[in-house]
PDB file of N, CA and C in Angstrom:
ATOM      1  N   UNK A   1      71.362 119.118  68.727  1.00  0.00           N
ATOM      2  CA  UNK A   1      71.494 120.187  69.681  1.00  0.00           C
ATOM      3  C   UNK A   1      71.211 119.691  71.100  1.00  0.00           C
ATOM      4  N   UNK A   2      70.539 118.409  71.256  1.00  0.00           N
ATOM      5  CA  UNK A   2      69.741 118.039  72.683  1.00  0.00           C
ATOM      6  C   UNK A   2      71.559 118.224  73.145  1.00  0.00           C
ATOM      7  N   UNK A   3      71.198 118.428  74.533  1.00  0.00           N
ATOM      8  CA  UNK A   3      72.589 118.490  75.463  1.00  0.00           C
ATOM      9  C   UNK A   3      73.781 119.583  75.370  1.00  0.00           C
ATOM     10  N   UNK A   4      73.703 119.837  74.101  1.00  0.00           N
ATOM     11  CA  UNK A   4      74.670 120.968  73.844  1.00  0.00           C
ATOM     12  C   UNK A   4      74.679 122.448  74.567  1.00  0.00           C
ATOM     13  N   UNK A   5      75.609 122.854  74.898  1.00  0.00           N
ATOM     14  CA  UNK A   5      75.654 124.165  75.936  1.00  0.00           C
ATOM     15  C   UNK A   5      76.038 125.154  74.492  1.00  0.00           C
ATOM     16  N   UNK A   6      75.339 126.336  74.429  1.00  0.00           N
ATOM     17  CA  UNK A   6      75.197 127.370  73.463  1.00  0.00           C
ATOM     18  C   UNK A   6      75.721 128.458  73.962  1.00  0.00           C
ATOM     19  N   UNK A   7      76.589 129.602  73.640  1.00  0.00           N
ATOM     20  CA  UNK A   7      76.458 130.671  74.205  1.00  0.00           C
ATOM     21  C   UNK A   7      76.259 131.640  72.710  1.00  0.00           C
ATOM     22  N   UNK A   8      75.656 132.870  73.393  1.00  0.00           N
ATOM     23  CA  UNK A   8      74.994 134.072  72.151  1.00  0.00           C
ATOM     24  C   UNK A   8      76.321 135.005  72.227  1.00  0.00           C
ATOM     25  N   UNK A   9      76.752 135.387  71.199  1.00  0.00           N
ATOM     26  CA  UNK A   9      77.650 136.649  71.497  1.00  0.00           C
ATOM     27  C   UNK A   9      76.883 137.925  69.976  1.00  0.00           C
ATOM     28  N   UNK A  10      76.802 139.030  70.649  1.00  0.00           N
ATOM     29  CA  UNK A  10      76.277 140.044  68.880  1.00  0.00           C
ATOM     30  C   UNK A  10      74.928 140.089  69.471  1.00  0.00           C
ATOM     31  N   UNK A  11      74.592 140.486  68.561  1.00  0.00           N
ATOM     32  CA  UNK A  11      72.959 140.844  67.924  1.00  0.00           C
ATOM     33  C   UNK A  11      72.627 139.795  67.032  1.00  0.00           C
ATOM     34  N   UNK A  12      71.227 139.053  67.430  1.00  0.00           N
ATOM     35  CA  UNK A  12      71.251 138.151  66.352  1.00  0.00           C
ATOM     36  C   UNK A  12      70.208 138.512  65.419  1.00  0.00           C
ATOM     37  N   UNK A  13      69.869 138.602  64.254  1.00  0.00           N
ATOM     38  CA  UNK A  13      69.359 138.948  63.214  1.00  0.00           C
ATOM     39  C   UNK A  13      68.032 138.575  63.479  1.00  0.00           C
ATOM     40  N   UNK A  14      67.294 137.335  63.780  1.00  0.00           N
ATOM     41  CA  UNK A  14      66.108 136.795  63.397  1.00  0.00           C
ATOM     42  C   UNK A  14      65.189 136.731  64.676  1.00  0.00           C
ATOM     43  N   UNK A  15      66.457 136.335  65.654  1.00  0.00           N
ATOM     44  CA  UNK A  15      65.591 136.521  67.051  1.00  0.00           C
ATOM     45  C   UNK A  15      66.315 137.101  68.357  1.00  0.00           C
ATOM     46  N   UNK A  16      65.188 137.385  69.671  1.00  0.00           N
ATOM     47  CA  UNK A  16      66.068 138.044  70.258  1.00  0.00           C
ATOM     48  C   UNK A  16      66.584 137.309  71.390  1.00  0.00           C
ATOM     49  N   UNK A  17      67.746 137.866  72.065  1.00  0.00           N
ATOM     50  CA  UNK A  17      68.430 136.672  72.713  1.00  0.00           C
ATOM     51  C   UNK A  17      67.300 135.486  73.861  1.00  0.00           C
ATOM     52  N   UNK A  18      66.531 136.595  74.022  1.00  0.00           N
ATOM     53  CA  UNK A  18      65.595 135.408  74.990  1.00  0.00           C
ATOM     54  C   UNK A  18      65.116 134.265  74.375  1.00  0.00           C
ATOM     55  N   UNK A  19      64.422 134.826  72.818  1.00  0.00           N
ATOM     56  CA  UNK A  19      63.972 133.600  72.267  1.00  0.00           C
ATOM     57  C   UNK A  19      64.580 132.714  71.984  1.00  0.00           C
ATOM     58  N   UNK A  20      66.189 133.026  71.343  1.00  0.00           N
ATOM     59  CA  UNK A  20      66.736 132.547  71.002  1.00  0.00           C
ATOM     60  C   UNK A  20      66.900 130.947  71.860  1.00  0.00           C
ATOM     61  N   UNK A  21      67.476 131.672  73.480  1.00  0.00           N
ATOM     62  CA  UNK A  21      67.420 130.403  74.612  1.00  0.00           C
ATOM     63  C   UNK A  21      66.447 130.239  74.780  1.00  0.00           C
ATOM     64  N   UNK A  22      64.999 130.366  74.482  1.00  0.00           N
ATOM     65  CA  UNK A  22      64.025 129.663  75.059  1.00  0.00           C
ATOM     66  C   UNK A  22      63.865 128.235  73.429  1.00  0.00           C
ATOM     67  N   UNK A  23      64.369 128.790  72.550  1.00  0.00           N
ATOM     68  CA  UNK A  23      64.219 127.737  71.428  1.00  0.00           C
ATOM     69  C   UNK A  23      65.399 126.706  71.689  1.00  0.00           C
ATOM     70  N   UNK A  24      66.404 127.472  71.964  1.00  0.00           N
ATOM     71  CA  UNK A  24      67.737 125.796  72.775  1.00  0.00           C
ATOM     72  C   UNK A  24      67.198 125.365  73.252  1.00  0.00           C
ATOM     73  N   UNK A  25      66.823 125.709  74.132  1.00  0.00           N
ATOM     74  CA  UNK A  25      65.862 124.776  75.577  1.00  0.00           C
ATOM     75  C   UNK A  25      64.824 123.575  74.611  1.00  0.00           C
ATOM     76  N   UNK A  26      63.952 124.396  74.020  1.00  0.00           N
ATOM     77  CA  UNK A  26      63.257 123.911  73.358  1.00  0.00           C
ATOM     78  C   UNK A  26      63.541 122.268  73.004  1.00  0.00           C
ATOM     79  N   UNK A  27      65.117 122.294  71.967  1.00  0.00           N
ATOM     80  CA  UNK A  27      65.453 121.705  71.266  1.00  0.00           C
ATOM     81  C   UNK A  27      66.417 120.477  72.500  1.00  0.00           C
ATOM     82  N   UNK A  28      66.437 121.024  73.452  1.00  0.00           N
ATOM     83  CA  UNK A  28      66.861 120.093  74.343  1.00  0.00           C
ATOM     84  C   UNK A  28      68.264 120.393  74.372  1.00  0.00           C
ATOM     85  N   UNK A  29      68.727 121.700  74.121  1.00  0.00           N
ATOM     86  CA  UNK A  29      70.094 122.115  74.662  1.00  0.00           C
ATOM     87  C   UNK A  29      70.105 123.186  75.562  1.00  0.00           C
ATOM     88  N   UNK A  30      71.302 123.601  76.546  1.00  0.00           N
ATOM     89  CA  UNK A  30      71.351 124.307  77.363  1.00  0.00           C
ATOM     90  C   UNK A  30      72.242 125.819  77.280  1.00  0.00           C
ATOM     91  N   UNK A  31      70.904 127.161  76.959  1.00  0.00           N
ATOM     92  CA  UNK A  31      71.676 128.118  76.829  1.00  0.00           C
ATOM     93  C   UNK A  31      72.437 128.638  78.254  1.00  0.00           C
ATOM     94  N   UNK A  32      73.708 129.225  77.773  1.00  0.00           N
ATOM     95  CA  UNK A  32      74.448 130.010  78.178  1.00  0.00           C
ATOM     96  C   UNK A  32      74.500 131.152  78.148  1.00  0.00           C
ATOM     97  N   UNK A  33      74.433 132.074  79.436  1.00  0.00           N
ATOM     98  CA  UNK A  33      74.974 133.653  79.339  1.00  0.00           C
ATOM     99  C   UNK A  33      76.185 133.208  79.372  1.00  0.00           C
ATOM    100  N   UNK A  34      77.332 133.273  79.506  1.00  0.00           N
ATOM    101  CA  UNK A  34      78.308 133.086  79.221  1.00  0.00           C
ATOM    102  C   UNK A  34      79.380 132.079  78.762  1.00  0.00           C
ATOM    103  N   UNK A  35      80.677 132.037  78.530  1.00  0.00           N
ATOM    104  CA  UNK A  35      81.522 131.060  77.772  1.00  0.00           C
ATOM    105  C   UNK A  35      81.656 130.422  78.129  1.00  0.00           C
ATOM    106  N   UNK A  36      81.961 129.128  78.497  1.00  0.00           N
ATOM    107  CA  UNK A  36      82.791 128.249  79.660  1.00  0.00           C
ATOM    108  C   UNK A  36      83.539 127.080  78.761  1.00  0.00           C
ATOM    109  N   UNK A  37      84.224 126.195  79.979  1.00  0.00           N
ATOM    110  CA  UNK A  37      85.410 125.626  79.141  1.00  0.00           C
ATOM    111  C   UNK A  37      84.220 124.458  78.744  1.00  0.00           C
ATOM    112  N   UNK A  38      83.108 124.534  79.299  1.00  0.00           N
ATOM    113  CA  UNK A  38      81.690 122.924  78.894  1.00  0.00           C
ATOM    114  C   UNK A  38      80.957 123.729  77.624  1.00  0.00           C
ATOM    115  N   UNK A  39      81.664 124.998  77.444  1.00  0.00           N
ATOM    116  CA  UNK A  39      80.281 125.365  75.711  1.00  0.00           C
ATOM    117  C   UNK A  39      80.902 124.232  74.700  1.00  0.00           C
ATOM    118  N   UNK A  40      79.850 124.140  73.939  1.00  0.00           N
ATOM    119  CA  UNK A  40      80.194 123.164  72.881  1.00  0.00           C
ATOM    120  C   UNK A  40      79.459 124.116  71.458  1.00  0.00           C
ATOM    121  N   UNK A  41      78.985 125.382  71.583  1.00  0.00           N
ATOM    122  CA  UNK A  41      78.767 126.151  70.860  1.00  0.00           C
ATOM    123  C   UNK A  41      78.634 127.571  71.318  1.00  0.00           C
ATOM    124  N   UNK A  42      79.608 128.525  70.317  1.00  0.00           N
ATOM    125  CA  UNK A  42      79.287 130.143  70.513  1.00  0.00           C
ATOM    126  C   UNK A  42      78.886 130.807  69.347  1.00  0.00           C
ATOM    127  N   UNK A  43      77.653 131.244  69.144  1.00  0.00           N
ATOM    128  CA  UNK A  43      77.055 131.510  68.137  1.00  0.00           C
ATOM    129  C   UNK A  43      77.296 133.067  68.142  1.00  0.00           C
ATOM    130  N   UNK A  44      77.778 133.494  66.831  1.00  0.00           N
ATOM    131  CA  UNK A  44      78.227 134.859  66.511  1.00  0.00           C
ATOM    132  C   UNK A  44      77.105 135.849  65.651  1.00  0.00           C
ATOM    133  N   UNK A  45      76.866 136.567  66.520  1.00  0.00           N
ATOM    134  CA  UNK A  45      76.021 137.298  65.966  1.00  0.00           C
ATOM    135  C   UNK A  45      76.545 138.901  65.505  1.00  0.00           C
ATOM    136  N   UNK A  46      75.949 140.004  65.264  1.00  0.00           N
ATOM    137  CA  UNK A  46      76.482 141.312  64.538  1.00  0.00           C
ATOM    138  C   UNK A  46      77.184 141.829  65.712  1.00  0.00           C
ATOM    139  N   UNK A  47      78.241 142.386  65.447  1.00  0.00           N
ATOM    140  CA  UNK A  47      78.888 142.936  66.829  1.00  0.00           C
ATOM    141  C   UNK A  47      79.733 144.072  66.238  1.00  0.00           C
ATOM    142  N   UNK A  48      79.646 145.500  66.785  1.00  0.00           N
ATOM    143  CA  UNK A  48      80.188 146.125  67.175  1.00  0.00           C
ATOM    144  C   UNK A  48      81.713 145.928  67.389  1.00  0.00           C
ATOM    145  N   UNK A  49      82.430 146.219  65.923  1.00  0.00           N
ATOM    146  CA  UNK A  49      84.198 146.377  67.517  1.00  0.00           C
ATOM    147  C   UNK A  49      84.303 147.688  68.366  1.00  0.00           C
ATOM    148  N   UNK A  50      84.545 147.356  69.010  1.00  0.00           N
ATOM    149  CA  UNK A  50      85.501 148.676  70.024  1.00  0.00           C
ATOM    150  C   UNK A  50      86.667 148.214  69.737  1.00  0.00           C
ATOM    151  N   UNK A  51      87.409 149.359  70.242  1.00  0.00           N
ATOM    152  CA  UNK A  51      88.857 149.643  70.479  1.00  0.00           C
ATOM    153  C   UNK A  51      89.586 149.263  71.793  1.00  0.00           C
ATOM    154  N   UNK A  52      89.269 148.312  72.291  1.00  0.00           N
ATOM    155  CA  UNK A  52      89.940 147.275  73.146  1.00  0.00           C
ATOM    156  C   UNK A  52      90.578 146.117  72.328  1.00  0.00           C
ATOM    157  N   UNK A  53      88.939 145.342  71.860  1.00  0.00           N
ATOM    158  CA  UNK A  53      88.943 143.894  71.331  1.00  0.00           C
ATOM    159  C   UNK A  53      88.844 144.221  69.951  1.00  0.00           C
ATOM    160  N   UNK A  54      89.293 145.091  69.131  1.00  0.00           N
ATOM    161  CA  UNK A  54      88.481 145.379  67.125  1.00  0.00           C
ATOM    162  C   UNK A  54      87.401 144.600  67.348  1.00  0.00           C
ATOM    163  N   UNK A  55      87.508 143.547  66.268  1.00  0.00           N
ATOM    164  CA  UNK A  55      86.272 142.689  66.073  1.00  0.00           C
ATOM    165  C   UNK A  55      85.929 141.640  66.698  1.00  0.00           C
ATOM    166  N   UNK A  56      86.142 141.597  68.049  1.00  0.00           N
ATOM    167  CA  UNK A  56      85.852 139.898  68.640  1.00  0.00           C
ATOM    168  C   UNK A  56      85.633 140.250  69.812  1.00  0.00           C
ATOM    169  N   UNK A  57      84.087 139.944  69.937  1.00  0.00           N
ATOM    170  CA  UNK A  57      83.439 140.073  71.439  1.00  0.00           C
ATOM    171  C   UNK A  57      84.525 139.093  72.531  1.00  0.00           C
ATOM    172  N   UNK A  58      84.311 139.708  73.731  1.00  0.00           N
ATOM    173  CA  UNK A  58      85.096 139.377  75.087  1.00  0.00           C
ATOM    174  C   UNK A  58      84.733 137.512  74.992  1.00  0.00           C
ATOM    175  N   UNK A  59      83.357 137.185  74.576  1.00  0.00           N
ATOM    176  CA  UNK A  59      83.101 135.821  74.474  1.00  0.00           C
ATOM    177  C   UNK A  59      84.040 134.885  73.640  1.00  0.00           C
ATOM    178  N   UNK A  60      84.040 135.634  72.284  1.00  0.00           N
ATOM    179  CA  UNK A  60      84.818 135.086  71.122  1.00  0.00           C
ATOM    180  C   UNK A  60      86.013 134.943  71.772  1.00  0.00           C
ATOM    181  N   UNK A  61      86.633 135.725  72.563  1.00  0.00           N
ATOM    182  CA  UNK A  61      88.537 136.052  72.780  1.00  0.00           C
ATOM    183  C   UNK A  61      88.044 134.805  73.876  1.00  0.00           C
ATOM    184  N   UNK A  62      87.406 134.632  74.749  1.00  0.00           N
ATOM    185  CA  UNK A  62      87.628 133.381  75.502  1.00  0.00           C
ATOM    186  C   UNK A  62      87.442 132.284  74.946  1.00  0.00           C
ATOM    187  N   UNK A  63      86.649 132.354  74.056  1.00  0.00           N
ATOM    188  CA  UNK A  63      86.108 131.123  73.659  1.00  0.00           C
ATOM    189  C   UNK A  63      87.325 130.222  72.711  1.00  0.00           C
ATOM    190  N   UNK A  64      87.929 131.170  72.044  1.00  0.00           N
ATOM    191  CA  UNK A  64      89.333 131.047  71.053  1.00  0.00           C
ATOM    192  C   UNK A  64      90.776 130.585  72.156  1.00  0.00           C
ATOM    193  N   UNK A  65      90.934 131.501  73.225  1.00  0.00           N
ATOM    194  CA  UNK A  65      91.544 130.830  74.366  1.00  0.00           C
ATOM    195  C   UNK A  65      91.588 129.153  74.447  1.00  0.00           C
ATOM    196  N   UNK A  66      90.127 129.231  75.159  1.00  0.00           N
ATOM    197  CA  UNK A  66      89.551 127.492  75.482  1.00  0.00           C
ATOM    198  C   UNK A  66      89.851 126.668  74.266  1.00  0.00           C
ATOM    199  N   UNK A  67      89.846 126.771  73.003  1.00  0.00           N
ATOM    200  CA  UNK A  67      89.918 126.180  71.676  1.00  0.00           C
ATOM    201  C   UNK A  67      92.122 126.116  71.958  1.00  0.00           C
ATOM    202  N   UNK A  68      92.298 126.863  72.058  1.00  0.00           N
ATOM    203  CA  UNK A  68      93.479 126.507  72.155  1.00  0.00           C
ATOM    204  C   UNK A  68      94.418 125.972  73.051  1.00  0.00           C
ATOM    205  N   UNK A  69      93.277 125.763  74.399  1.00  0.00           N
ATOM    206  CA  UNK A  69      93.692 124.968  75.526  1.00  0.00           C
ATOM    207  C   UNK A  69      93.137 123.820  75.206  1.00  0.00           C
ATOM    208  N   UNK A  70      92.737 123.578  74.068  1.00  0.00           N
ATOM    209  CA  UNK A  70      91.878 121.702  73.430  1.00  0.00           C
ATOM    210  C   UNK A  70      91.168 121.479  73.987  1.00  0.00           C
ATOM    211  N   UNK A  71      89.645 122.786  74.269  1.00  0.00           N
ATOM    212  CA  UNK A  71      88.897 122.412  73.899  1.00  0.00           C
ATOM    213  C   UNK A  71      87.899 122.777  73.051  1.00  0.00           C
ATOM    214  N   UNK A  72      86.880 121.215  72.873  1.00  0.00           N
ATOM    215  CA  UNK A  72      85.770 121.422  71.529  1.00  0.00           C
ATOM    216  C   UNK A  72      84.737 122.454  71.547  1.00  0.00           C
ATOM    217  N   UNK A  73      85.126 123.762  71.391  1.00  0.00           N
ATOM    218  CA  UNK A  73      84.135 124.394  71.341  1.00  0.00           C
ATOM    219  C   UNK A  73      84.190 125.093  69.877  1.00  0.00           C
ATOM    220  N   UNK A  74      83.041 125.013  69.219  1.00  0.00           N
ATOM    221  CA  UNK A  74      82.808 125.457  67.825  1.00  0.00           C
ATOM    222  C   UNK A  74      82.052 127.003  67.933  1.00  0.00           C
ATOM    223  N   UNK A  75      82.832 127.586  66.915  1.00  0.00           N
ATOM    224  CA  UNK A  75      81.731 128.773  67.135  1.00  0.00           C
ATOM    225  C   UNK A  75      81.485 128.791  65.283  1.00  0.00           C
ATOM    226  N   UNK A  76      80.311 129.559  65.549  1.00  0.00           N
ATOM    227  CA  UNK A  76      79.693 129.291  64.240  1.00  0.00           C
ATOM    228  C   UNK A  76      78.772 130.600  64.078  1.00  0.00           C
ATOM    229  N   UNK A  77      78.597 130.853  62.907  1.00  0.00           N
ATOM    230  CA  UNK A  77      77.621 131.999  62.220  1.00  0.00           C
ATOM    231  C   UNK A  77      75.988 131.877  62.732  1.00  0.00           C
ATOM    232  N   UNK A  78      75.500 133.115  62.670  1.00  0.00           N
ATOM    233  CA  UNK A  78      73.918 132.706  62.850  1.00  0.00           C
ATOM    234  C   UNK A  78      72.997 131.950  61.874  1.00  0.00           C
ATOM    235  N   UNK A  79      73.730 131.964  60.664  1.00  0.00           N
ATOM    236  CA  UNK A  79      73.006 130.731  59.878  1.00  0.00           C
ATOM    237  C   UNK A  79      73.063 129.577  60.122  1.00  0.00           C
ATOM    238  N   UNK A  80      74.442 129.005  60.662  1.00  0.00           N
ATOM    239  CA  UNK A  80      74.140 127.666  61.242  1.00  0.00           C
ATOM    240  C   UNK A  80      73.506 127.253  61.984  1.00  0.00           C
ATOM    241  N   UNK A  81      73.538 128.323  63.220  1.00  0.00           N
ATOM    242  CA  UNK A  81      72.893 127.873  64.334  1.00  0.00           C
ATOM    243  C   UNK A  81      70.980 128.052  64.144  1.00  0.00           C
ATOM    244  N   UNK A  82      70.705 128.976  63.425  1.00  0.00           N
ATOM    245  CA  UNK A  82      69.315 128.482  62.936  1.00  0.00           C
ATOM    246  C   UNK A  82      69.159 127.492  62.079  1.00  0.00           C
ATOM    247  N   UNK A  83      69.955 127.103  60.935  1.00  0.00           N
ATOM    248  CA  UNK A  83      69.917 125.563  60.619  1.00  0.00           C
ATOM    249  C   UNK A  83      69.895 124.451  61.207  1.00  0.00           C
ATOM    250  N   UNK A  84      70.901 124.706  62.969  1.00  0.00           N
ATOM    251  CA  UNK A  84      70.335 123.628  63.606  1.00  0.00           C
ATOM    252  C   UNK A  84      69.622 123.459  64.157  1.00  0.00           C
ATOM    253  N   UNK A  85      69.075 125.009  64.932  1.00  0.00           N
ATOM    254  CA  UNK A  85      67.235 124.916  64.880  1.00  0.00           C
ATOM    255  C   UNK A  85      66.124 124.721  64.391  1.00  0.00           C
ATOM    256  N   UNK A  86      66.297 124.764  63.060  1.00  0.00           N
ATOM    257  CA  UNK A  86      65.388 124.533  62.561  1.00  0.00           C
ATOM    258  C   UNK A  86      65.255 123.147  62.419  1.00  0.00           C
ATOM    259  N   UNK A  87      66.522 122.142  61.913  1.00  0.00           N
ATOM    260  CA  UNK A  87      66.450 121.141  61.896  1.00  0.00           C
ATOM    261  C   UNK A  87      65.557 120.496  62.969  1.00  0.00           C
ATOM    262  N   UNK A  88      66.117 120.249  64.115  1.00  0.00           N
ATOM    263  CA  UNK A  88      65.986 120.599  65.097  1.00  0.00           C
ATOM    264  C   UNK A  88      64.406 120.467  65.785  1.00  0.00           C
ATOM    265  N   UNK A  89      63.888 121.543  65.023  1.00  0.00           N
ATOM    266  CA  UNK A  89      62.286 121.689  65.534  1.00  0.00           C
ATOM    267  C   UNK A  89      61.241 120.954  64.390  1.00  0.00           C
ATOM    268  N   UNK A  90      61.607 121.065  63.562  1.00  0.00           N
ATOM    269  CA  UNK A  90      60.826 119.965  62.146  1.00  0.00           C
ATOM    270  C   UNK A  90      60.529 118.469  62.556  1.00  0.00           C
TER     271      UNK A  90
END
């Protein structure tokens, strides 16, 4: 995780978004309020659709954009991304 740019999209289950970036930090990566074409992770948390976007936060729809303009940005479930925290902090 050291170096990696994170962004939160949802509700995340275990912690809340502050902690969440104060534990990136922690781990020596850099949270994000928002998407950019430098995330190298968007972590998906419980979300609400509306009737704009159904199921994919405004983050996700950019972030899927950038993935299809080539670049590496992974988005991933909240289990991973506490797996790589945890790793991580052990």
């Amino acid at each position: 995780m050291k170096g990696k740019r994170i962004a939160i999209t949802g509700i995340l289950n275990f912690y809340k978004r502050e902690e969440a970036f104060f534990l990136i930090q922690t781990c020596g990566g850099i949270p994000q309020v928002v998407v950019t074409r430098d995330t190298d992770y968007l972590v998906i948390g419980r979300y609400r659709a509306n009737s704009i976007n159904g199921d994919k936060s405004n983050k996700r729809i950019l972030a899927e954009k950038y993935i299809k303009q080539g670049r590496n940005i992974r988005i991933i479930r909240e289990d991973e991304f506490l797996g790589m925290l945890w790793r991580d902090l052990i």
